[in-house]
N, C-alpha and C. Protein backbone atom coordinates (compact mmCIF):
# COMPACT_ATOMS: atom_id res chain seq x y z
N UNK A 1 -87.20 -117.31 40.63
CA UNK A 1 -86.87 -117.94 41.90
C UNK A 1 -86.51 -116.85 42.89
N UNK A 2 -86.63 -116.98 43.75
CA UNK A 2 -86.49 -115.55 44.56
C UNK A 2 -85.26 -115.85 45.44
N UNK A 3 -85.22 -116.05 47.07
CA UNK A 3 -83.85 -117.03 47.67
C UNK A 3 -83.96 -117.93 47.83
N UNK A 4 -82.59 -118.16 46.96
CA UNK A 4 -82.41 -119.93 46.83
C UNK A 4 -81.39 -120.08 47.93
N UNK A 5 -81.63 -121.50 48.26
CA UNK A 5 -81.16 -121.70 49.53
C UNK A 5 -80.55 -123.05 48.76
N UNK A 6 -79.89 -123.40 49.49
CA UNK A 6 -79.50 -124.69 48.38
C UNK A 6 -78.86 -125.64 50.20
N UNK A 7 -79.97 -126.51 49.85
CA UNK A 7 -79.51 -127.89 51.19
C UNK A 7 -79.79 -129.06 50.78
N UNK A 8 -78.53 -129.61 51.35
CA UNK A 8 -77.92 -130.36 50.75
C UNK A 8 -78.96 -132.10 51.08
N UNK A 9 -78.86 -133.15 50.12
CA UNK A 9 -80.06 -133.69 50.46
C UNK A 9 -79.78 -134.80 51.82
N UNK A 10 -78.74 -135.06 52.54
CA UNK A 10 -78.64 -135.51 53.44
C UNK A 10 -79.60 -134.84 54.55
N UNK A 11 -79.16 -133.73 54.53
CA UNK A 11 -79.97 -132.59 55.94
C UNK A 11 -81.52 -132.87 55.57
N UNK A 12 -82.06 -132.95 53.76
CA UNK A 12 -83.31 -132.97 54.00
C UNK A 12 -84.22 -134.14 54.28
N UNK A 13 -82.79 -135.46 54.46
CA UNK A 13 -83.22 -136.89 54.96
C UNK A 13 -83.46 -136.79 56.66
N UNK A 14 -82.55 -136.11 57.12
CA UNK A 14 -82.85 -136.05 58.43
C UNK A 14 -84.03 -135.09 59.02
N UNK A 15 -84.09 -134.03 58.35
CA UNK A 15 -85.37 -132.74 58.35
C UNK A 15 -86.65 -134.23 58.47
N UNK A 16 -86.31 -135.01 57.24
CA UNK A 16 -87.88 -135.69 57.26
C UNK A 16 -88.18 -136.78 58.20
N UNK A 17 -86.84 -137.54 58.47
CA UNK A 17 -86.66 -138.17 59.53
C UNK A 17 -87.16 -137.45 61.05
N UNK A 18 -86.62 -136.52 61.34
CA UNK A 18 -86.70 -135.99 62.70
C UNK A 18 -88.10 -134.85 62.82
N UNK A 19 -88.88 -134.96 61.70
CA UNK A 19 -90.47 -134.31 61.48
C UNK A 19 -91.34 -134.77 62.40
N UNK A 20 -92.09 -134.28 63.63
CA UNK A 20 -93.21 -135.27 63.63
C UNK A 20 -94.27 -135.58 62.72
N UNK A 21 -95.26 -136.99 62.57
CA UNK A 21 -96.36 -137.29 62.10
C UNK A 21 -96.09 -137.44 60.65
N UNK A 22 -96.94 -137.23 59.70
CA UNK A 22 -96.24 -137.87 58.94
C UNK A 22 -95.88 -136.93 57.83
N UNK A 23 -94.23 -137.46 57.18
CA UNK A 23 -93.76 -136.96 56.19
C UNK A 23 -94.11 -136.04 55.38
N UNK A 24 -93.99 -134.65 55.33
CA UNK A 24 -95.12 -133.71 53.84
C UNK A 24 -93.70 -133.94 53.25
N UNK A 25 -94.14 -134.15 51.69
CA UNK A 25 -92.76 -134.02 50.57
C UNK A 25 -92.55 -132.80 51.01
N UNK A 26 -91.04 -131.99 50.73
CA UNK A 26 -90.28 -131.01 50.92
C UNK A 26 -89.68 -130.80 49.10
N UNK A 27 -90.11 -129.57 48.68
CA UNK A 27 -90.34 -129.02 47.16
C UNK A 27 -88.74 -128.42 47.00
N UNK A 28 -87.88 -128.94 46.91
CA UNK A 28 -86.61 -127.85 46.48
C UNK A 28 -86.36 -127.38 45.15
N UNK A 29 -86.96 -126.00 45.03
CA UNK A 29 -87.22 -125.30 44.20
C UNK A 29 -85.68 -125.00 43.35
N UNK A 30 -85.93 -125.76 42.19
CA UNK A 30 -84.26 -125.44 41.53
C UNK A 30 -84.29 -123.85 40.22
N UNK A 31 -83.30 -123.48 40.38
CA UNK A 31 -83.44 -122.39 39.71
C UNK A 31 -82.70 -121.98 38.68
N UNK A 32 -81.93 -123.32 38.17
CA UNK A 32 -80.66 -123.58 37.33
C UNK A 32 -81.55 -122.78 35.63
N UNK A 33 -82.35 -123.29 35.06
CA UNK A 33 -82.85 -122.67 34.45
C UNK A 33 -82.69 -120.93 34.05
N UNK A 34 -83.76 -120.61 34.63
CA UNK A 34 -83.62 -119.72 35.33
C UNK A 34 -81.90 -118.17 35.28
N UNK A 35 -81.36 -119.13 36.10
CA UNK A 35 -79.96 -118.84 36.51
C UNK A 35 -79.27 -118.79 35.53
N UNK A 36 -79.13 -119.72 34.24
CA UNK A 36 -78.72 -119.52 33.13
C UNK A 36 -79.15 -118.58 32.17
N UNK A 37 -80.55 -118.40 32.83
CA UNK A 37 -81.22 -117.09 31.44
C UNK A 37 -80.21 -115.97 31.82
N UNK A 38 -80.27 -115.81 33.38
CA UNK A 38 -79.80 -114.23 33.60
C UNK A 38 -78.49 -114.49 33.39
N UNK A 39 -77.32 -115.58 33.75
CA UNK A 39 -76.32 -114.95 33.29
C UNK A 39 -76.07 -115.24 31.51
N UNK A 40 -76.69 -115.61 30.93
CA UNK A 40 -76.95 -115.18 29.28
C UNK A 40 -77.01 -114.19 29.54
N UNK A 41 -78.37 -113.27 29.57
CA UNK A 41 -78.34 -112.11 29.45
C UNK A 41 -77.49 -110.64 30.13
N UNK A 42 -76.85 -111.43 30.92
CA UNK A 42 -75.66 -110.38 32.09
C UNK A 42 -74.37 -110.65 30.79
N UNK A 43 -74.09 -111.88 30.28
CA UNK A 43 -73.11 -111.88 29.50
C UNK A 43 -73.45 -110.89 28.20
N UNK A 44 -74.64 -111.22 27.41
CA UNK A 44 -74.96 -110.29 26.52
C UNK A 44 -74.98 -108.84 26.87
N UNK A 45 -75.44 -108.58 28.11
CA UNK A 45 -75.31 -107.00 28.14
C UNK A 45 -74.03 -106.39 28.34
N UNK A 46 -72.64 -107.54 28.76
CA UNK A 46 -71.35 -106.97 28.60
C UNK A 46 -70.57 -107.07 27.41
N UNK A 47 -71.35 -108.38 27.08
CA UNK A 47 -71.28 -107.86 25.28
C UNK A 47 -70.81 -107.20 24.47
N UNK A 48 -72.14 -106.46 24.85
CA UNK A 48 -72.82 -105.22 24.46
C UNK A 48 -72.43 -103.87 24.61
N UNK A 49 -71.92 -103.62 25.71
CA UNK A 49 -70.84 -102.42 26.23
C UNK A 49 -69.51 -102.65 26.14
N UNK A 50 -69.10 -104.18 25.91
CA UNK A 50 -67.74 -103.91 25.48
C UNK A 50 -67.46 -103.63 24.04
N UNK A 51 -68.30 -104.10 22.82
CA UNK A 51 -68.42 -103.76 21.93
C UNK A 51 -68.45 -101.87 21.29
N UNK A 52 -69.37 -101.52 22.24
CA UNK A 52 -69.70 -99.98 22.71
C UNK A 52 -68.58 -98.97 22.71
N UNK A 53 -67.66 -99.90 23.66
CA UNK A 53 -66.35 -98.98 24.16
C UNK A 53 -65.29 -99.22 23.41
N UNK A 54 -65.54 -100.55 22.80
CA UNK A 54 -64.17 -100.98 21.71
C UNK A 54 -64.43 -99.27 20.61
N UNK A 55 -65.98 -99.24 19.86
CA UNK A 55 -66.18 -98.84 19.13
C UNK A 55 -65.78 -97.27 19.28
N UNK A 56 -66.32 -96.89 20.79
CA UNK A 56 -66.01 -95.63 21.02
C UNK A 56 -64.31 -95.10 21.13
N UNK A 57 -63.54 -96.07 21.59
CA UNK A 57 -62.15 -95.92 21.59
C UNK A 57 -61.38 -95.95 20.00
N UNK A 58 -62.45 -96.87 19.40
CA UNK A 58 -61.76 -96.78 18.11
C UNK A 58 -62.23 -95.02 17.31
N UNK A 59 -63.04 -94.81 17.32
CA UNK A 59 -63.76 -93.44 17.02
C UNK A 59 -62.64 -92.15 17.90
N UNK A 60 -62.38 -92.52 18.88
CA UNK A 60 -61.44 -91.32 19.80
C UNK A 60 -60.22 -91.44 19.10
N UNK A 61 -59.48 -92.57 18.91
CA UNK A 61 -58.21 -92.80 18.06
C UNK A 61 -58.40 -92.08 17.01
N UNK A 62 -58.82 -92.68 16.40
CA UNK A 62 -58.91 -91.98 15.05
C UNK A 62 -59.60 -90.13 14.70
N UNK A 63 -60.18 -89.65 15.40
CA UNK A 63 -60.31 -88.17 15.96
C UNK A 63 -58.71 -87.63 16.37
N UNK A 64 -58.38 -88.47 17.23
CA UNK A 64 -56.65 -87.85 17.79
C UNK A 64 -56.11 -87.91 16.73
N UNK A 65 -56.31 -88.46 15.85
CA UNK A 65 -55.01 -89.43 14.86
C UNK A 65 -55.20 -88.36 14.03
N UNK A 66 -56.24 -88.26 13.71
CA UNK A 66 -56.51 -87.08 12.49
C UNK A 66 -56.23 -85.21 13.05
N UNK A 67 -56.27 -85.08 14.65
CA UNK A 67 -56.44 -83.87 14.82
C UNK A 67 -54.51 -83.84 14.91
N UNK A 68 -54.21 -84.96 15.26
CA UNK A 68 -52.32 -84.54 14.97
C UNK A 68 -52.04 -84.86 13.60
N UNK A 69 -52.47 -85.51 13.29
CA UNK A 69 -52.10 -85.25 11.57
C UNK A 69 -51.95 -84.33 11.33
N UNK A 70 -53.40 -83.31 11.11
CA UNK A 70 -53.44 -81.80 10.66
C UNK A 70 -52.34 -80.60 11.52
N UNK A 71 -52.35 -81.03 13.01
CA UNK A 71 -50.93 -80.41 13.80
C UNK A 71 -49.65 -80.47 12.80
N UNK A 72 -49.99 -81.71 12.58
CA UNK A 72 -48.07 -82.27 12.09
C UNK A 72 -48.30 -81.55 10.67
N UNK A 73 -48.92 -81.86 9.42
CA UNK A 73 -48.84 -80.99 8.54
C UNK A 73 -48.81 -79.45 8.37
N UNK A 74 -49.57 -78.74 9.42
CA UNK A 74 -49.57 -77.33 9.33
C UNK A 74 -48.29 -77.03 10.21
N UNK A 75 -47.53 -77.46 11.12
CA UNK A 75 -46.23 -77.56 11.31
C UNK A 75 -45.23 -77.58 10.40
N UNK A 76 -45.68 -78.95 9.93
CA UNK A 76 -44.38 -79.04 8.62
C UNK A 76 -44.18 -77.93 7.46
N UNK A 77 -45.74 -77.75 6.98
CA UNK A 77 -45.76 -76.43 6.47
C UNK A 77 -45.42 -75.18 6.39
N UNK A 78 -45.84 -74.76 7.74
CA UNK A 78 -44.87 -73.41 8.57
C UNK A 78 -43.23 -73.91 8.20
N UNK A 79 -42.61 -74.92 8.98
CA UNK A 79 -41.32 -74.96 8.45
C UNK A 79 -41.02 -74.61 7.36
N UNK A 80 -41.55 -75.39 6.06
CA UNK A 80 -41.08 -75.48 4.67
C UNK A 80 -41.31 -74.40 4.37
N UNK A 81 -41.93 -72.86 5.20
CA UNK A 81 -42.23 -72.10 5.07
C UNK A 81 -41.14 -70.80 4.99
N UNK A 82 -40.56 -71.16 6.97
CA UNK A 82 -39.86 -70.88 7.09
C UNK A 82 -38.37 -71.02 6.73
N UNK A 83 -38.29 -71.73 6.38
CA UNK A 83 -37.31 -72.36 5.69
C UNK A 83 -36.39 -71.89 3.81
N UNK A 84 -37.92 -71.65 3.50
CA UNK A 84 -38.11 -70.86 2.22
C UNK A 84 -37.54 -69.51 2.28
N UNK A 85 -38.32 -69.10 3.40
CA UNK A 85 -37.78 -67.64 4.04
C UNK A 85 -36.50 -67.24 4.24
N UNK A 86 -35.92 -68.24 5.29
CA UNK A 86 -34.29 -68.29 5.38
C UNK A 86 -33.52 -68.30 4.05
N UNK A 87 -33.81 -69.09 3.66
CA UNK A 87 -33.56 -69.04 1.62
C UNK A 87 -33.20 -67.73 1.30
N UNK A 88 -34.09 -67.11 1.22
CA UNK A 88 -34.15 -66.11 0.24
C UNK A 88 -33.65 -65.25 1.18
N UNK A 89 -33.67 -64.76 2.36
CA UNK A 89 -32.96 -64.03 3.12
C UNK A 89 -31.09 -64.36 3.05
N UNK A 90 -31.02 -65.68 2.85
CA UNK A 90 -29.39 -65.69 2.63
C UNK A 90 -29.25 -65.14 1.39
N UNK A 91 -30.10 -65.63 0.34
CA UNK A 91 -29.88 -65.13 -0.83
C UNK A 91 -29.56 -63.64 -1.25
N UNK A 92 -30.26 -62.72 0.08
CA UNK A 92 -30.21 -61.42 -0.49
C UNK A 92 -29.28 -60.87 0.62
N UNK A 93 -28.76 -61.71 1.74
CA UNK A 93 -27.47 -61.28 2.17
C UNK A 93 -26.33 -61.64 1.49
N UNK A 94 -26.21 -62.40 0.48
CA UNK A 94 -25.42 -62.56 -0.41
C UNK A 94 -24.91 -61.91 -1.56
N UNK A 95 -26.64 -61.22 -2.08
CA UNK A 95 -26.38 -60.42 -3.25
C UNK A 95 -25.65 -59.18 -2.43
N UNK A 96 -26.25 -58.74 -0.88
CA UNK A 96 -25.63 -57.28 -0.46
C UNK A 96 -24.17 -57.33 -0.06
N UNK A 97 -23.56 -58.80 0.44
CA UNK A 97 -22.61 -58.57 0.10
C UNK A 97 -21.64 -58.13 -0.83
N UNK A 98 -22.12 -58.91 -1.74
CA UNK A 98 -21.73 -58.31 -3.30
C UNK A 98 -21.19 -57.52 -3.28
N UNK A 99 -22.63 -56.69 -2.84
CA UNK A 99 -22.80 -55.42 -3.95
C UNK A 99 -21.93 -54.58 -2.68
N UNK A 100 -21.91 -54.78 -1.45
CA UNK A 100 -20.91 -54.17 -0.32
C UNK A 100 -19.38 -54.50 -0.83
N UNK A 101 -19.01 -55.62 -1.42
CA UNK A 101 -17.67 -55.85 -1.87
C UNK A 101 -17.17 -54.85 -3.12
N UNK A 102 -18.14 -54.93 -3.98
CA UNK A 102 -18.07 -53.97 -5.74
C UNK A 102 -17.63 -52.82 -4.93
N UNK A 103 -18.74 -52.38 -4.07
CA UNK A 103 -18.55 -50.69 -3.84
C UNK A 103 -17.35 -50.56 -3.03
N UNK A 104 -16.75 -51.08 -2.06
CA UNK A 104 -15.57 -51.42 -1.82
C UNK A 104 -14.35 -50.90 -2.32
N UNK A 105 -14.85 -51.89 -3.38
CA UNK A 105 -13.71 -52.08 -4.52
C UNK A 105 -13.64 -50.71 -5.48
N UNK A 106 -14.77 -50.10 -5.70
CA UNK A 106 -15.22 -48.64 -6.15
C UNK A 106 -14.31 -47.47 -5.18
N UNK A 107 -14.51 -47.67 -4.13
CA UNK A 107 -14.00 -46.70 -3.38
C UNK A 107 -12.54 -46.37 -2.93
N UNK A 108 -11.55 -47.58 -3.10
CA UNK A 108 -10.44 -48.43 -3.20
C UNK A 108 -9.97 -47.64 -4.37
N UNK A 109 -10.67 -47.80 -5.37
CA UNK A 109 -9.95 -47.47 -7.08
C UNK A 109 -9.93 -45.68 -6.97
N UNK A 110 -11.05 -45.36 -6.32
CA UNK A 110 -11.10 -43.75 -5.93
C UNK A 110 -10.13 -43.47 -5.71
N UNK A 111 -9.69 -44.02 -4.27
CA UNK A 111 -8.94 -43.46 -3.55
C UNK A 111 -7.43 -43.21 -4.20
N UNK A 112 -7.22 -44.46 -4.91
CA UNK A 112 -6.14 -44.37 -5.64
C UNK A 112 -6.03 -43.33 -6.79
N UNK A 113 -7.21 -43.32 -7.19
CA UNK A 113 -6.79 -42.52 -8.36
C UNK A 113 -6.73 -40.80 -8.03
N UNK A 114 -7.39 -40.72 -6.53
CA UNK A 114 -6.70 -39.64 -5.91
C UNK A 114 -6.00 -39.31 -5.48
N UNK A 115 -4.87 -40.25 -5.08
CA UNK A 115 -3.58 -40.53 -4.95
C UNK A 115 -2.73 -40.18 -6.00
N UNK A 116 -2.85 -40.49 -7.30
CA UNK A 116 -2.29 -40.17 -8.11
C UNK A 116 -2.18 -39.00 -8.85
N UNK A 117 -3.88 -37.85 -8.32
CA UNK A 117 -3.69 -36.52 -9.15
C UNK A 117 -3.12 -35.58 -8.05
């Protein structure tokens, strides 16, 4: 259907009324048909792209989801890393205390016993 004009059938009682000679039928080309194919197919083609974009958004989620995952684990990792580290660094400021207290205590007993000769 190409332009539809849509008049209304009173106007086309008077159109035939106020015609001279005599009456030609007047064809009002309906396009309801037609009109329903395309918006079927206008609905199917949004469909069609909303389906598209659901799919593609779900595909982007899950890309993010997975690229912070691997963030968050190699993070957590480094910590438990660092963490380990701190460990063993108290651990061996602990043993040097120690061993800073013994000698201390070594040098203490010296002194005394140079005191006494």
């Amino acid at each position: 259907c190409g332009v539809m004009t849509h008049v209304p059938a009173q106007e086309l009682r008077d159109l035939e009324v106020s015609a001279p000679g005599p009456a030609a039928p007047v064809e009002v080309e309906v396009c309801k048909p037609e009109l329903t194919a395309a918006l079927r197919e206008i609905r199917t083609q949004y469909e069609s792209i909303a389906v598209k974009n659901l799919q593609e958004a779900e595909e982007w989620y899950k890309s993010k989801f997975a690229d912070l995952s691997d963030a968050a684990n190699r993070n957590h990792e480094a910590l438990r890393l660092a963490k380990q580290e701190m460990n063993e660094s108290r651990r061996q400021i602990q043993s040097l205390t120690c061993e800073v207290d013994g000698l201390k205590g070594v040098v203490r007993a010296g002194k005394r016993s140079e005191g006494r000769a």
